[in-house]
PDB file of N, CA and C in Angstrom:
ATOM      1  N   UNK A   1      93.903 100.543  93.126  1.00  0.00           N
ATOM      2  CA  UNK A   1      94.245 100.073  94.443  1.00  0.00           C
ATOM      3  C   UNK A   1      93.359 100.754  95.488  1.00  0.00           C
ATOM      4  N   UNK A   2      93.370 102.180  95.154  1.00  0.00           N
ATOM      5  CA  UNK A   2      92.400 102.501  96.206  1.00  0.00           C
ATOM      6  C   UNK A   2      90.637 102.218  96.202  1.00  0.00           C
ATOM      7  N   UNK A   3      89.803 101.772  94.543  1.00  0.00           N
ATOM      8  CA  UNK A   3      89.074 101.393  94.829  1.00  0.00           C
ATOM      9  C   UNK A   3      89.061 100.202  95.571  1.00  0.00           C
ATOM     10  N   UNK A   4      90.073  99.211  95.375  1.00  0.00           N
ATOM     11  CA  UNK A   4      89.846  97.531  95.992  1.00  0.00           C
ATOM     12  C   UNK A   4      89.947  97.930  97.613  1.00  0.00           C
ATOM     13  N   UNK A   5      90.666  98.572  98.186  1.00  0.00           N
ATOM     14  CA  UNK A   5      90.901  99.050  99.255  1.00  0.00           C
ATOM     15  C   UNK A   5      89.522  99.847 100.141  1.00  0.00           C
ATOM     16  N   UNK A   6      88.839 100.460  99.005  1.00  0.00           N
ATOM     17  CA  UNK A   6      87.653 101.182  99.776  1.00  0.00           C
ATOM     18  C   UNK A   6      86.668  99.811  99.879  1.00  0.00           C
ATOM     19  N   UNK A   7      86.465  99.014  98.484  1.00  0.00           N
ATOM     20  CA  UNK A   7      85.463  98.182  98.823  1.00  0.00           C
ATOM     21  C   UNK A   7      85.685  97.291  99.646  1.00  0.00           C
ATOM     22  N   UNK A   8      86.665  96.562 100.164  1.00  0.00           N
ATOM     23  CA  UNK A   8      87.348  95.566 101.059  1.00  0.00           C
ATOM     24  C   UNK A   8      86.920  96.285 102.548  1.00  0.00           C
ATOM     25  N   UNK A   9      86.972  97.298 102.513  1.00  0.00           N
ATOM     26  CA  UNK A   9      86.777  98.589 103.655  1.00  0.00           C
ATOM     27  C   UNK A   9      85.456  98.188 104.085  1.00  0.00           C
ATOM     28  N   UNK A  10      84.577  98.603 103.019  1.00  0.00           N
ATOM     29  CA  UNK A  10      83.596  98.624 103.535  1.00  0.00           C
ATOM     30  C   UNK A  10      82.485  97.075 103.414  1.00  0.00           C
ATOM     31  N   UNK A  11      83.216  96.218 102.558  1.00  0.00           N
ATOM     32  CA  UNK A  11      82.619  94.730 102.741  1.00  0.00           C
ATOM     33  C   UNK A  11      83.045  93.995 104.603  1.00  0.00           C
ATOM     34  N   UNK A  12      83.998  94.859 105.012  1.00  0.00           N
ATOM     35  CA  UNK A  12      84.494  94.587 105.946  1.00  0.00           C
ATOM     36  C   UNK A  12      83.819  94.988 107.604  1.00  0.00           C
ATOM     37  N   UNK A  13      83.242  96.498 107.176  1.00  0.00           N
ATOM     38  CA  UNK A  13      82.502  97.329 108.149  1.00  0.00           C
ATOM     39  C   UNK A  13      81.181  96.559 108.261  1.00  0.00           C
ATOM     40  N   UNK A  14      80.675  96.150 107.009  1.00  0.00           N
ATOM     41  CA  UNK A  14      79.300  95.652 107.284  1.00  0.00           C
ATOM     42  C   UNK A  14      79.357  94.152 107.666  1.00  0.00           C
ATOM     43  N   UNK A  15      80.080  93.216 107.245  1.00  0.00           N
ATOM     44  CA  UNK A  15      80.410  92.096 107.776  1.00  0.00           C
ATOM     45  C   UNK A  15      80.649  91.632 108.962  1.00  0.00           C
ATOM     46  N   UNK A  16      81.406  92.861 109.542  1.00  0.00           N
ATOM     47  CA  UNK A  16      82.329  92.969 110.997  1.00  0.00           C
ATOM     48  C   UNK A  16      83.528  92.026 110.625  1.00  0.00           C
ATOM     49  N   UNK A  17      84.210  91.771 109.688  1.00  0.00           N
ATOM     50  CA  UNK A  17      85.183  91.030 109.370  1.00  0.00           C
ATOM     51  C   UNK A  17      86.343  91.911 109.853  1.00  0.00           C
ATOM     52  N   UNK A  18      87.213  92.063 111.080  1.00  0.00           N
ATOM     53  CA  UNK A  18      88.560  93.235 110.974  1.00  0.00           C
ATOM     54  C   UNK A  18      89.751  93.221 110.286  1.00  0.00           C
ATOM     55  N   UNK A  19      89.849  91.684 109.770  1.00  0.00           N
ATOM     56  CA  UNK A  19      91.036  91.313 108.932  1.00  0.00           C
ATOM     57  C   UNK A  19      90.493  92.183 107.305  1.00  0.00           C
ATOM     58  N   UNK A  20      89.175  92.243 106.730  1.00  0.00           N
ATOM     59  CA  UNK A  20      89.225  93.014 105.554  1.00  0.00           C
ATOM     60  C   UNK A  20      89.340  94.733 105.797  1.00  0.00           C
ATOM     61  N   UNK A  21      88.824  94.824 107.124  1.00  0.00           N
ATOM     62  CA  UNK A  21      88.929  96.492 107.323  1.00  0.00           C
ATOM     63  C   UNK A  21      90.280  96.821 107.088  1.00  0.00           C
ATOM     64  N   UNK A  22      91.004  96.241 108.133  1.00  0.00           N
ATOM     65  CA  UNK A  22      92.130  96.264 107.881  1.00  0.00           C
ATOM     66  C   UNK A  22      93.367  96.491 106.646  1.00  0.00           C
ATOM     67  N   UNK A  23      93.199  95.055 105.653  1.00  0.00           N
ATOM     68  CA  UNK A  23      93.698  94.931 104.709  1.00  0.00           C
ATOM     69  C   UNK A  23      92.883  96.370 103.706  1.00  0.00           C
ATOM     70  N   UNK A  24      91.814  96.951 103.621  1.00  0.00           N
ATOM     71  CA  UNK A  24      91.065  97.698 102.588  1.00  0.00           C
ATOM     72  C   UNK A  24      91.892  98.778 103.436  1.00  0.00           C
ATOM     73  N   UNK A  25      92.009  99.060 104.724  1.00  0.00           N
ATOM     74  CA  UNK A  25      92.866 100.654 105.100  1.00  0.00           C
ATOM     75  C   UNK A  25      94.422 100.619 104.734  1.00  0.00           C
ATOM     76  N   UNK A  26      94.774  99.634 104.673  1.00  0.00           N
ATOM     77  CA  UNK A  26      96.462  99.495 104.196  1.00  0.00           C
ATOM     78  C   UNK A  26      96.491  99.618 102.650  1.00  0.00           C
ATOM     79  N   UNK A  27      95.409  99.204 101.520  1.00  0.00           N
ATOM     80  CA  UNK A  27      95.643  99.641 100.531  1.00  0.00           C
ATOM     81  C   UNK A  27      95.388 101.194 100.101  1.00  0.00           C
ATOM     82  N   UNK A  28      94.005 101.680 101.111  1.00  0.00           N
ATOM     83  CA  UNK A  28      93.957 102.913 100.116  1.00  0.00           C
ATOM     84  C   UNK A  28      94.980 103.765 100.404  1.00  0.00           C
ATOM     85  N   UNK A  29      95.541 103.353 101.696  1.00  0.00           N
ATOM     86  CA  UNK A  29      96.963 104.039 102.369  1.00  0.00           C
ATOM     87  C   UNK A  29      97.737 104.233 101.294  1.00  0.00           C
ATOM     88  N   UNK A  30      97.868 102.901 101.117  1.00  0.00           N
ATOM     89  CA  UNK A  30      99.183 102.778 100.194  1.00  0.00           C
ATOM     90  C   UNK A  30      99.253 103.734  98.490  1.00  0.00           C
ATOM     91  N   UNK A  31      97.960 103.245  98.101  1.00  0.00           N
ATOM     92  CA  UNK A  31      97.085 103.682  96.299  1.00  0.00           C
ATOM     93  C   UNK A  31      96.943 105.501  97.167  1.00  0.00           C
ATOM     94  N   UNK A  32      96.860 105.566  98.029  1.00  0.00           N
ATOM     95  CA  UNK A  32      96.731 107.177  97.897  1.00  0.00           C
ATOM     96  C   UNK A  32      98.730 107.614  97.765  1.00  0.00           C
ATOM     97  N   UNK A  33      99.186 107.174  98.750  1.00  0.00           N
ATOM     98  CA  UNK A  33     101.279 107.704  98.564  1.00  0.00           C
ATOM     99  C   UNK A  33     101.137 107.414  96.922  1.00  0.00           C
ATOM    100  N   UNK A  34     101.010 106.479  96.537  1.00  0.00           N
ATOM    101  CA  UNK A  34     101.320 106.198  94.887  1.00  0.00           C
ATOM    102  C   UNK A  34     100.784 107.277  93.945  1.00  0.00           C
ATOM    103  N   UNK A  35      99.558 107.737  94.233  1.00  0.00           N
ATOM    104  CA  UNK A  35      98.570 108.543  93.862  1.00  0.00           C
ATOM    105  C   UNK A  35      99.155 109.727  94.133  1.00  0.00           C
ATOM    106  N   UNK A  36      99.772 110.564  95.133  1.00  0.00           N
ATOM    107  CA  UNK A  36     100.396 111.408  95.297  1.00  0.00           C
ATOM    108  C   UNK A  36     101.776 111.905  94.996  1.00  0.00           C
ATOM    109  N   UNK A  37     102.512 110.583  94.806  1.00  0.00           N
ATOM    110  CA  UNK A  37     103.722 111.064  93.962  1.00  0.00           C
ATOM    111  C   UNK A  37     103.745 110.463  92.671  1.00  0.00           C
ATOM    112  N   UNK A  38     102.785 109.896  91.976  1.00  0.00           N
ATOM    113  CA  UNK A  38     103.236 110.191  90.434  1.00  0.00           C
ATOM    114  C   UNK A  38     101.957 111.666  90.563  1.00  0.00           C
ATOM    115  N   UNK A  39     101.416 111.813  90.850  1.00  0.00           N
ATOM    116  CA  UNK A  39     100.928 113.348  91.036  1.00  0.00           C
ATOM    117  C   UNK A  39     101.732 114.360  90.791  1.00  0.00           C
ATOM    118  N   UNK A  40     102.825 114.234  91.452  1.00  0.00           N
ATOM    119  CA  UNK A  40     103.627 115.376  92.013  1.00  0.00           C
ATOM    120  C   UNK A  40     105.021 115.265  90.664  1.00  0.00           C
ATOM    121  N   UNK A  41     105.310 114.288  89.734  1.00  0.00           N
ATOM    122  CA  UNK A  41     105.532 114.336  89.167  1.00  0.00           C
ATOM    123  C   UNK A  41     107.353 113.168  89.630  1.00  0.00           C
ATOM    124  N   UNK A  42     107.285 112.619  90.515  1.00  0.00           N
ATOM    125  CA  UNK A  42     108.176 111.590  90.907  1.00  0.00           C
ATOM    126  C   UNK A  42     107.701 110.156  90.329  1.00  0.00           C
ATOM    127  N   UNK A  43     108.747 109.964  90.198  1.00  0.00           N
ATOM    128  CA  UNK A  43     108.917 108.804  89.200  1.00  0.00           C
ATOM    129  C   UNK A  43     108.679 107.428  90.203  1.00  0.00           C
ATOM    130  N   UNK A  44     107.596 106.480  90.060  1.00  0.00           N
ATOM    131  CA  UNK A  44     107.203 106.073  91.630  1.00  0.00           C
ATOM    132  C   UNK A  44     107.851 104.129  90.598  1.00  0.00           C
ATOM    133  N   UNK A  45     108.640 103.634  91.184  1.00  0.00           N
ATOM    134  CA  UNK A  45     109.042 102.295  90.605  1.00  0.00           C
ATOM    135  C   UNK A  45     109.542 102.124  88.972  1.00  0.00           C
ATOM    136  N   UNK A  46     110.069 102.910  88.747  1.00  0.00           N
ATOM    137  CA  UNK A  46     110.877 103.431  87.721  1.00  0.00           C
ATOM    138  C   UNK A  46     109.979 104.061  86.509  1.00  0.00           C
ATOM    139  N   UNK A  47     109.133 104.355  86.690  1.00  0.00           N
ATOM    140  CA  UNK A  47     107.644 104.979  85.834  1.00  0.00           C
ATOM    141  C   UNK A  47     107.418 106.625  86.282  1.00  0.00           C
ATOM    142  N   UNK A  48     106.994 107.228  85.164  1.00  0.00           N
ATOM    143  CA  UNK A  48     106.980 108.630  85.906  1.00  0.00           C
ATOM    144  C   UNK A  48     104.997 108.379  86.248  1.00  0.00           C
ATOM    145  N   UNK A  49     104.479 107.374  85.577  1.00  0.00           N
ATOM    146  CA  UNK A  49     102.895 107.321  86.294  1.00  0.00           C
ATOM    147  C   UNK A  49     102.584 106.315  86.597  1.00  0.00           C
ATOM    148  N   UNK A  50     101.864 105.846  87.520  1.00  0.00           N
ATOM    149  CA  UNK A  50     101.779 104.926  88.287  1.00  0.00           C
ATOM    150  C   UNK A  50     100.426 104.411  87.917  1.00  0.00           C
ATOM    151  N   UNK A  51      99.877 103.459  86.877  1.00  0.00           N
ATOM    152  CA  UNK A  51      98.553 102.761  86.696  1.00  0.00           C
ATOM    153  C   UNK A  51      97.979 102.132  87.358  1.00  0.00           C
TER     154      UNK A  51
END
């Protein structure tokens, strides 16, 4: 999630598209919280790791 999120990011920066900047900063947002609590060892959507 957070790669699709970085590349959307940056297909977005060079495009000037703000709807992909956008959408690519709300995922790595998101793929990093996910990333940080099956990290931490919380069980993130009934899984203790999050693929």
């Amino acid at each position: 999630m957070i790669v699709i999120g970085l590349i959307l990011l940056i297909i977005g920066i060079l495009a000037g598209i703000s709807l992909l900047t956008t959408i690519g900063g709300i995922l790595i947002a998101v793929g990093a919280v996910l990333w940080i609590l099956g990290a931490t060892g919380r069980a993130v959507g009934g899984r203790k790791h999050y693929f």
